[in-house]
Protein backbone atom coordinates (compact mmCIF):
# COMPACT_ATOMS: atom_id res chain seq x y z
CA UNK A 1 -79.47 -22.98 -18.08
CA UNK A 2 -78.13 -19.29 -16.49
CA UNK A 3 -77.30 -18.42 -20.30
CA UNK A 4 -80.84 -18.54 -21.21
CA UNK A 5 -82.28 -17.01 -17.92
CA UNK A 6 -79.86 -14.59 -17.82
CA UNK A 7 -80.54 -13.44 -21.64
CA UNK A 8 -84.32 -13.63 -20.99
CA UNK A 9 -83.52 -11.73 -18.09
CA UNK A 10 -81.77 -9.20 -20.34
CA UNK A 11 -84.44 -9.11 -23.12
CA UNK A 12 -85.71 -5.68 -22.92
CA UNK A 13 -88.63 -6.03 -25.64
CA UNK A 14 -89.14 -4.03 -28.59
CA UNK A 15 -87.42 -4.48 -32.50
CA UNK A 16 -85.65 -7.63 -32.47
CA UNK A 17 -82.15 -5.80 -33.76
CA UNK A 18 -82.47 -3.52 -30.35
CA UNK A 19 -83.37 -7.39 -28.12
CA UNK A 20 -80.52 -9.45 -30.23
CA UNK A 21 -77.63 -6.88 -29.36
CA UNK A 22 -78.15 -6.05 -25.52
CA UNK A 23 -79.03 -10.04 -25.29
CA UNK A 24 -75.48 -10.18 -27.10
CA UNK A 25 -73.68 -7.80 -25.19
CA UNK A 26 -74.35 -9.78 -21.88
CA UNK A 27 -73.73 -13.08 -23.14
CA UNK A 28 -70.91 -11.52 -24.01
CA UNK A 29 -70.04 -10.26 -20.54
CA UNK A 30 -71.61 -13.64 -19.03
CA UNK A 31 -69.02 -15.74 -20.96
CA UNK A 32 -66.32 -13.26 -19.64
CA UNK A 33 -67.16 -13.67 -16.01
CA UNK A 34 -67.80 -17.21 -16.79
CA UNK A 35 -64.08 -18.24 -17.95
CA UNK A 36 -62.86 -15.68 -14.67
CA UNK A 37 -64.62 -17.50 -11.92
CA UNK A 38 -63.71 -21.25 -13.43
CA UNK A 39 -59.95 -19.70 -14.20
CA UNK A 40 -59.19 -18.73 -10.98
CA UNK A 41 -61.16 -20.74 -8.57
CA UNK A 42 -58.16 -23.06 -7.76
CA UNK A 43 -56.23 -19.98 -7.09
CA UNK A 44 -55.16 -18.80 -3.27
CA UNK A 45 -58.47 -17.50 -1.93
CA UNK A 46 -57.48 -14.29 -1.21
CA UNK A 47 -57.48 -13.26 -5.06
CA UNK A 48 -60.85 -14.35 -5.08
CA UNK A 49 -61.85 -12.42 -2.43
CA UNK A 50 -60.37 -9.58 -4.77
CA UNK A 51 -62.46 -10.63 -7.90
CA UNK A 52 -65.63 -10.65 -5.76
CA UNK A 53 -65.16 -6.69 -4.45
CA UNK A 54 -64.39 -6.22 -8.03
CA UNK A 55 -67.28 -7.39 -9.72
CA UNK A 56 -70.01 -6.41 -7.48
CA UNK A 57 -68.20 -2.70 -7.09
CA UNK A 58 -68.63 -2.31 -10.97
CA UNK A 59 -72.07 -4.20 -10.84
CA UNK A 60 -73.32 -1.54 -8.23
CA UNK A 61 -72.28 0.98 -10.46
CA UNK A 62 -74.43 -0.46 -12.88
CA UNK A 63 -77.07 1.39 -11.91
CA UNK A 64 -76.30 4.59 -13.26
CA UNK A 65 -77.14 2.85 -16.67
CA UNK A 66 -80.98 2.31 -15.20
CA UNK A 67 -82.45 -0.21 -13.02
CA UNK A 68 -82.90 -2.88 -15.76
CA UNK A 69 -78.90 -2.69 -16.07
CA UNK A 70 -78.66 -3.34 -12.13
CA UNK A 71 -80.76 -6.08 -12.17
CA UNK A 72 -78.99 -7.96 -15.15
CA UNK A 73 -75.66 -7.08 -13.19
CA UNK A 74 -76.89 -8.42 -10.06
CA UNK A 75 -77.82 -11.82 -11.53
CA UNK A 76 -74.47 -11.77 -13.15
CA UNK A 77 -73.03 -11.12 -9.90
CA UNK A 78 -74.45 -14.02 -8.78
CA UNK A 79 -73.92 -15.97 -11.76
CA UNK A 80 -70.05 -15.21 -11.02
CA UNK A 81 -69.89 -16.01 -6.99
CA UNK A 82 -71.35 -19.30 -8.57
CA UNK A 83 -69.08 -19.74 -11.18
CA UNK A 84 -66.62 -19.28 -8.18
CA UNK A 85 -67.77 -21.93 -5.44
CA UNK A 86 -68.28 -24.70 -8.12
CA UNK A 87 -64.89 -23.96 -9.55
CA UNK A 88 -63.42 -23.55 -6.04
CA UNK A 89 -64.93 -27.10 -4.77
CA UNK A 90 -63.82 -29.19 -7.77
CA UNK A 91 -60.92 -32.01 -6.22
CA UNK A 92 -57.59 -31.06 -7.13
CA UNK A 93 -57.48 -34.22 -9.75
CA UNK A 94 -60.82 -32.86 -11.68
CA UNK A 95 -60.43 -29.71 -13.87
CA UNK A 96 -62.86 -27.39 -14.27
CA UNK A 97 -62.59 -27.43 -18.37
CA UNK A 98 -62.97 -23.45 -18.38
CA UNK A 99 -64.08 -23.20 -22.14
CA UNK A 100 -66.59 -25.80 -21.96
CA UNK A 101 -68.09 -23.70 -19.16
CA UNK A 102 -67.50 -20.64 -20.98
CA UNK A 103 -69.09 -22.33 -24.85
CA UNK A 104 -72.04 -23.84 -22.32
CA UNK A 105 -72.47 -20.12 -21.59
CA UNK A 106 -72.54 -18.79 -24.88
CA UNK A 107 -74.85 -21.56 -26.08
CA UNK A 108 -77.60 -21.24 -23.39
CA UNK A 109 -77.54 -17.10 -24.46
CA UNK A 110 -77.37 -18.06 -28.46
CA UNK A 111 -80.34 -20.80 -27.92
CA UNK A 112 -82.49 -17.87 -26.50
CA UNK A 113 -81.32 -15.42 -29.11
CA UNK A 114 -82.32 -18.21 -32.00
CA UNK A 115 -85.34 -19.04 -30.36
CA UNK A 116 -86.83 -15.61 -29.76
CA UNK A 117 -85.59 -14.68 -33.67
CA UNK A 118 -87.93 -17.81 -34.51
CA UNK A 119 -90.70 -16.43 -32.84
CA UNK A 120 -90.47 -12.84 -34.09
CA UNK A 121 -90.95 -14.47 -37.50
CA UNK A 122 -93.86 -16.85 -36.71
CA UNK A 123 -95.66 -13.95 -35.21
CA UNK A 124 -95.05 -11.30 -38.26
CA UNK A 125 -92.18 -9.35 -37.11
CA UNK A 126 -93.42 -7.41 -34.61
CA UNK A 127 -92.21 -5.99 -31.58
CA UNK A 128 -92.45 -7.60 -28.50
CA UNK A 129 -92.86 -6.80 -24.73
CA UNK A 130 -90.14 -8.15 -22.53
CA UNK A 131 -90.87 -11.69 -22.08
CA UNK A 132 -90.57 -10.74 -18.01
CA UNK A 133 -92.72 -9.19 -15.72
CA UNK A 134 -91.74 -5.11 -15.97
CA UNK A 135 -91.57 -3.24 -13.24
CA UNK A 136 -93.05 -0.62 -13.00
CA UNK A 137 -91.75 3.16 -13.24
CA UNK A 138 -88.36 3.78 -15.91
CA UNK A 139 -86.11 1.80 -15.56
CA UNK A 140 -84.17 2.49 -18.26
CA UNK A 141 -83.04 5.84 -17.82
CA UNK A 142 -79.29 6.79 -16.90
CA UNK A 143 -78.98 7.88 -13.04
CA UNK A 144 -76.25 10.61 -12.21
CA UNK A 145 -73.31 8.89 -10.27
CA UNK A 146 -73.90 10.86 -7.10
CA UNK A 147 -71.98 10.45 -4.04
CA UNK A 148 -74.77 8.16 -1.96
CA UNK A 149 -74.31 5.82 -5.19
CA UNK A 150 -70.92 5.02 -5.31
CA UNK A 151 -70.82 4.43 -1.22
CA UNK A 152 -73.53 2.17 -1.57
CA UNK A 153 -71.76 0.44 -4.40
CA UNK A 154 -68.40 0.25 -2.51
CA UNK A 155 -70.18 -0.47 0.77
CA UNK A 156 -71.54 -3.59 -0.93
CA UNK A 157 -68.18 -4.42 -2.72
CA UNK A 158 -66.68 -4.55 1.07
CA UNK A 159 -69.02 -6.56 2.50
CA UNK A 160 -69.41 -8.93 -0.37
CA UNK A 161 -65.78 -9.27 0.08
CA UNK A 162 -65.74 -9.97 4.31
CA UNK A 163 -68.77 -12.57 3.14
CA UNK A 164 -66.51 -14.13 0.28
CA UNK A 165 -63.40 -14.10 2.94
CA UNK A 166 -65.47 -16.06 5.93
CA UNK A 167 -66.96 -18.44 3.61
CA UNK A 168 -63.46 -19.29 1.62
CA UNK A 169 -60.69 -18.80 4.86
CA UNK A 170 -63.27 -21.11 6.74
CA UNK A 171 -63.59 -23.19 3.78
CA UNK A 172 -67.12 -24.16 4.55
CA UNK A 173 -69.28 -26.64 2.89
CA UNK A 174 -71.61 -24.72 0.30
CA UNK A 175 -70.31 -21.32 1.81
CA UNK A 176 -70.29 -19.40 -1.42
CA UNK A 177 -74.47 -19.18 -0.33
CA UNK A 178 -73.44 -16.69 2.35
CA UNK A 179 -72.11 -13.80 -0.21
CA UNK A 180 -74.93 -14.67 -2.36
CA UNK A 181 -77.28 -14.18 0.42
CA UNK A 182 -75.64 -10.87 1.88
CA UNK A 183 -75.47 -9.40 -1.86
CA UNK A 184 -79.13 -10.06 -2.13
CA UNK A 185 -79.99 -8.85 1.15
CA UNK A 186 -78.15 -5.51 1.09
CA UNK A 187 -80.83 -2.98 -0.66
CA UNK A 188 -80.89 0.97 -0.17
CA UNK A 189 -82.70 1.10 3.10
CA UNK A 190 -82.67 -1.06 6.54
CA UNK A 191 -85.91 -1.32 6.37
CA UNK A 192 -85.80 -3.02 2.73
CA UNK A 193 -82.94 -5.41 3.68
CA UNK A 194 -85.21 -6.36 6.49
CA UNK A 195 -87.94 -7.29 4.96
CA UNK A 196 -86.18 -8.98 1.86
CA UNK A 197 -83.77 -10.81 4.39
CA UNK A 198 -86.99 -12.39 6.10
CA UNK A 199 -88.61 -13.39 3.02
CA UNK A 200 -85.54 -15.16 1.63
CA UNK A 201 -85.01 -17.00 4.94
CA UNK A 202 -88.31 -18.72 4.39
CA UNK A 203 -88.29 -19.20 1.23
CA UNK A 204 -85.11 -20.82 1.66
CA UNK A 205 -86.39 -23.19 4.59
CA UNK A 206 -89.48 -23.72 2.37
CA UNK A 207 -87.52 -24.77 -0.47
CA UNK A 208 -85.32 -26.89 1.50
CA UNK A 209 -88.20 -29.01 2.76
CA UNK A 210 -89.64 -29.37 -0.65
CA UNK A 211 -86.50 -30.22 -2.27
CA UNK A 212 -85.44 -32.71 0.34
CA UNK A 213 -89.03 -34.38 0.43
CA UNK A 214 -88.39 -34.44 -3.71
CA UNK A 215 -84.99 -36.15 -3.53
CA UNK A 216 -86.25 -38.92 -1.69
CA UNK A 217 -87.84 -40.28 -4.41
CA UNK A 218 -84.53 -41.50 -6.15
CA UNK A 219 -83.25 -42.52 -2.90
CA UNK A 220 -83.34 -46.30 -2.84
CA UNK A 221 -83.99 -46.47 -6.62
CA UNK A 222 -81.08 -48.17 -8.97
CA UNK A 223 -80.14 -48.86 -12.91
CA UNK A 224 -82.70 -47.68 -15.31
CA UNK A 225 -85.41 -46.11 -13.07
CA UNK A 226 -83.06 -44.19 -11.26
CA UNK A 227 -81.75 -42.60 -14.36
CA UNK A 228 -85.70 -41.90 -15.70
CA UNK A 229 -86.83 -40.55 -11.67
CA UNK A 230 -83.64 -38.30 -12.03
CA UNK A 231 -84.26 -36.73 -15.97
CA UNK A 232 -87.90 -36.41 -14.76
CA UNK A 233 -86.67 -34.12 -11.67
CA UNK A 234 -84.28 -32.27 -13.78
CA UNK A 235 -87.60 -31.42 -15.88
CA UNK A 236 -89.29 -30.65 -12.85
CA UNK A 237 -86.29 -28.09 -11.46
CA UNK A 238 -86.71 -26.39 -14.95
CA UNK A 239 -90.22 -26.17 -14.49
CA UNK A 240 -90.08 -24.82 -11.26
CA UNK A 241 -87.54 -21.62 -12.27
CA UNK A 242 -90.16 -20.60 -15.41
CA UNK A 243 -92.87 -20.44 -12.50
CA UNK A 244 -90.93 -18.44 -10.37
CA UNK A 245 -89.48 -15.97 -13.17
CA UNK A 246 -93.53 -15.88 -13.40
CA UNK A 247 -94.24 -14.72 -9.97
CA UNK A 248 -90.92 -12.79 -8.96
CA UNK A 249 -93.18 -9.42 -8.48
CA UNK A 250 -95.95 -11.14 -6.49
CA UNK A 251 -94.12 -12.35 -3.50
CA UNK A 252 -90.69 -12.49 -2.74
CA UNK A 253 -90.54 -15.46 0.16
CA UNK A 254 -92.40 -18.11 -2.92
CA UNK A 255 -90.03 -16.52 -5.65
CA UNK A 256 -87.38 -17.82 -3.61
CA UNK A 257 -88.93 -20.95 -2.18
CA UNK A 258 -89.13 -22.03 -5.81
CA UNK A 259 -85.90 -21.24 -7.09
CA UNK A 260 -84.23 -22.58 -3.46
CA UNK A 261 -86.14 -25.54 -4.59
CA UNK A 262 -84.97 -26.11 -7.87
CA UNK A 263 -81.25 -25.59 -7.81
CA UNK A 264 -81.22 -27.87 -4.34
CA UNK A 265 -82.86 -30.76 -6.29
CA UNK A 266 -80.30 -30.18 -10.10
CA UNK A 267 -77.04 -29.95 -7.56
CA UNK A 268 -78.15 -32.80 -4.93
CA UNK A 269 -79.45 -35.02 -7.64
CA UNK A 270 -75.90 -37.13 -7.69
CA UNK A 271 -76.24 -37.50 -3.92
CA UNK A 272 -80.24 -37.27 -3.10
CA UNK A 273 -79.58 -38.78 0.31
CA UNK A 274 -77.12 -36.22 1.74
CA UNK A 275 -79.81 -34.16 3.32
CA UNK A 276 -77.12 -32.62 5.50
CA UNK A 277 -76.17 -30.04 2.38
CA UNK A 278 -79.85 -28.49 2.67
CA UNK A 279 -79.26 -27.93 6.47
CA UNK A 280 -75.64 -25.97 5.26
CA UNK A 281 -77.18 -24.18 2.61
CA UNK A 282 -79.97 -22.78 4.97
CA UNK A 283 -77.73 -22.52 7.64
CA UNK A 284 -74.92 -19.90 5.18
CA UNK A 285 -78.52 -18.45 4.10
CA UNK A 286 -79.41 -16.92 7.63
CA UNK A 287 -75.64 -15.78 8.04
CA UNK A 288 -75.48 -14.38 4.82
CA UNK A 289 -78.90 -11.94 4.93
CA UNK A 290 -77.72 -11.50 8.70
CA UNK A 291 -74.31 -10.00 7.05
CA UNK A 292 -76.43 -7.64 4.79
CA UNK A 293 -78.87 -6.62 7.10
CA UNK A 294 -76.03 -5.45 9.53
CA UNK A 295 -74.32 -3.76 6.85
CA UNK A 296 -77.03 -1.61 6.26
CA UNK A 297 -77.62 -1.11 9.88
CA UNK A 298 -74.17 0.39 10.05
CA UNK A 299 -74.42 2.57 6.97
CA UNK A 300 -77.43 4.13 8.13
CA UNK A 301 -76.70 4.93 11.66
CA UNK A 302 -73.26 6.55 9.65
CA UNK A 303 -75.67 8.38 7.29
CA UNK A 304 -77.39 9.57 10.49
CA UNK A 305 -74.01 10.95 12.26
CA UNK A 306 -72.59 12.30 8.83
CA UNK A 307 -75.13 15.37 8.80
CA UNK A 308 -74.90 15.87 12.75
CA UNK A 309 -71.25 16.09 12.77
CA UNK A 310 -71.75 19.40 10.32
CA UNK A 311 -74.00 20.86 11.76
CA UNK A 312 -72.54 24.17 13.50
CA UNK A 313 -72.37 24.99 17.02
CA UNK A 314 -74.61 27.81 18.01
CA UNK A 315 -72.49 30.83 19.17
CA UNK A 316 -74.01 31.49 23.04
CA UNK A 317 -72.42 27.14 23.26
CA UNK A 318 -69.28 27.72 21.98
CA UNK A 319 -65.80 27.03 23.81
């Protein structure tokens, strides 16, 4: 399932040779990450904690390849810290069979490739808009790797690391949602991280509600309708993340509401009566945008103090 949104999320549109090789290239990189987070998630956590200031250094500096890049690196980012905390989890006497993981990858990405080929044929061979909502402005040309960039990059790298370090030296319950959280709520301004840190704490507390009031439907339910109520919510999870790829420009707090929704009902389908892993997940949510938002409270009041510390002392207040 993240194999084909991330390679939708990757399509950019146009000749189907120019979609097929960047859709390549990041299945590609997907499949890497992939067998990295499930091969060393049963390491000591401190090399995580490594991996994640790692990845999300070199996915903030992303962005000098255009804004489409950063988004597909985000979502890999995340993709990764997820790999990470299922891989992490897993009882010492399960393994986390890394190449399945890693060929589950690759499939979901070729299954998008082959289905998008099939399409370009049915329709005549012509070139295609991205099958996402664009946004608006260019976002694919190169940005100069300025100074501001690569401290914003490395000032997310850090803090995705403290968030990484609290959630695995704790070794809380669903923790890995706190990085996730903090790496979506850190954006170029306060003001920005603000805003987006609000609208994911709803949606997250609006998603929890909907996907615990779901999973009480296969509560008391045993043998052969269980197994039909739980296929028929797995359908419904899918259906809810193609509406919210829909809707991801209109509003942010139902974007997330949705997708909150979803993955809570596809991981809490084996246990649908533990309601107590919604409460953690909302719970690592507010710490997690609370970690990004005070981030970027600190990096702008240092932005503020950087140009008043150069400023020179006039010569009648010297000494």
């Amino acid at each position: 399932m993240f194999g084909v949104l991330l390679a939708a999320i990757a399509d950019p549109g146009g000749g189907y040779g120019r979609r097929a090789s960047r859709v390549a290239v990041v299945a590609l990189i997907g499949a890497g990450l992939t067998a990295l987070g499930f091969g060393i998630g049963g390491d000591a956590w401190g090399w995580l904690v490594l991996a994640a200031f790692a990845v999300t250094l070199v996915a903030g500096l992303a962005v000098t390849f255009g804004v489409q890049s950063f988004i597909v690196a985000l979502v890999l980012n995340v993709w990764f810290i997820v790999a990470l905390g299922v891989a992490f989890s897993l009882p010492p006497h399960i393994t986390s069979h890394i190449w399945a993981q890693v060929v589950a990858w690759a499939g979901g990405s070729a299954l998008w490739i082959a289905a998008t080929f099939i399409w370009w044929l049915v329709r005549g061979r012509p070139d295609r808009p991205p099958p996402l909502l664009e946004l608006p402005g260019d976002t694919t040309s190169r940005l100069p790797l300025t100074r501001p960039l690569v401290m914003f990059a490395v000032i997310r790298a850090l803090a995705m690391a403290g968030a990484t370090a609290l959630w695995l030296g704790l070794d809380l319950s669903h923790g890995y949602w706190i990085p996730i959280a903090a790496m979506i709520a850190m954006r170029p301004s306060l003001a920005q991280s603000t805003l987006i840190s609000v609208q994911r704490l709803i949606g997250a507390l609006i998603g929890a509600v909907a996907a615990g009031l779901l999973l009480l439907i296969p509560a008391n339910e045993h043998g052969a309708q269980l197994v039909a109520i739980t296929h028929g919510l797995e359908v419904v999870a899918l259906v809810l993340i193609m509406h919210a790829m829909a809707i991801q420009s209109c509003n942010y707090a139902f974007y997330t509401a949705v997708i909150a929704a979803a993955v809570l009902i596809l991981v809490d389908l084996p246990h649908p009566t533990n309601y107590g892993d919604e409460g953690d997940r909302v719970l690592w949510t507010l710490c997690g945008v609370g970690i990004g938002v005070l981030v970027m409270l600190l990096a702008g009041l240092l932005a503020k103090r950087a140009p008043a510390a150069k400023q020179p002392v006039p010569a009648g207040q010297a000494g």
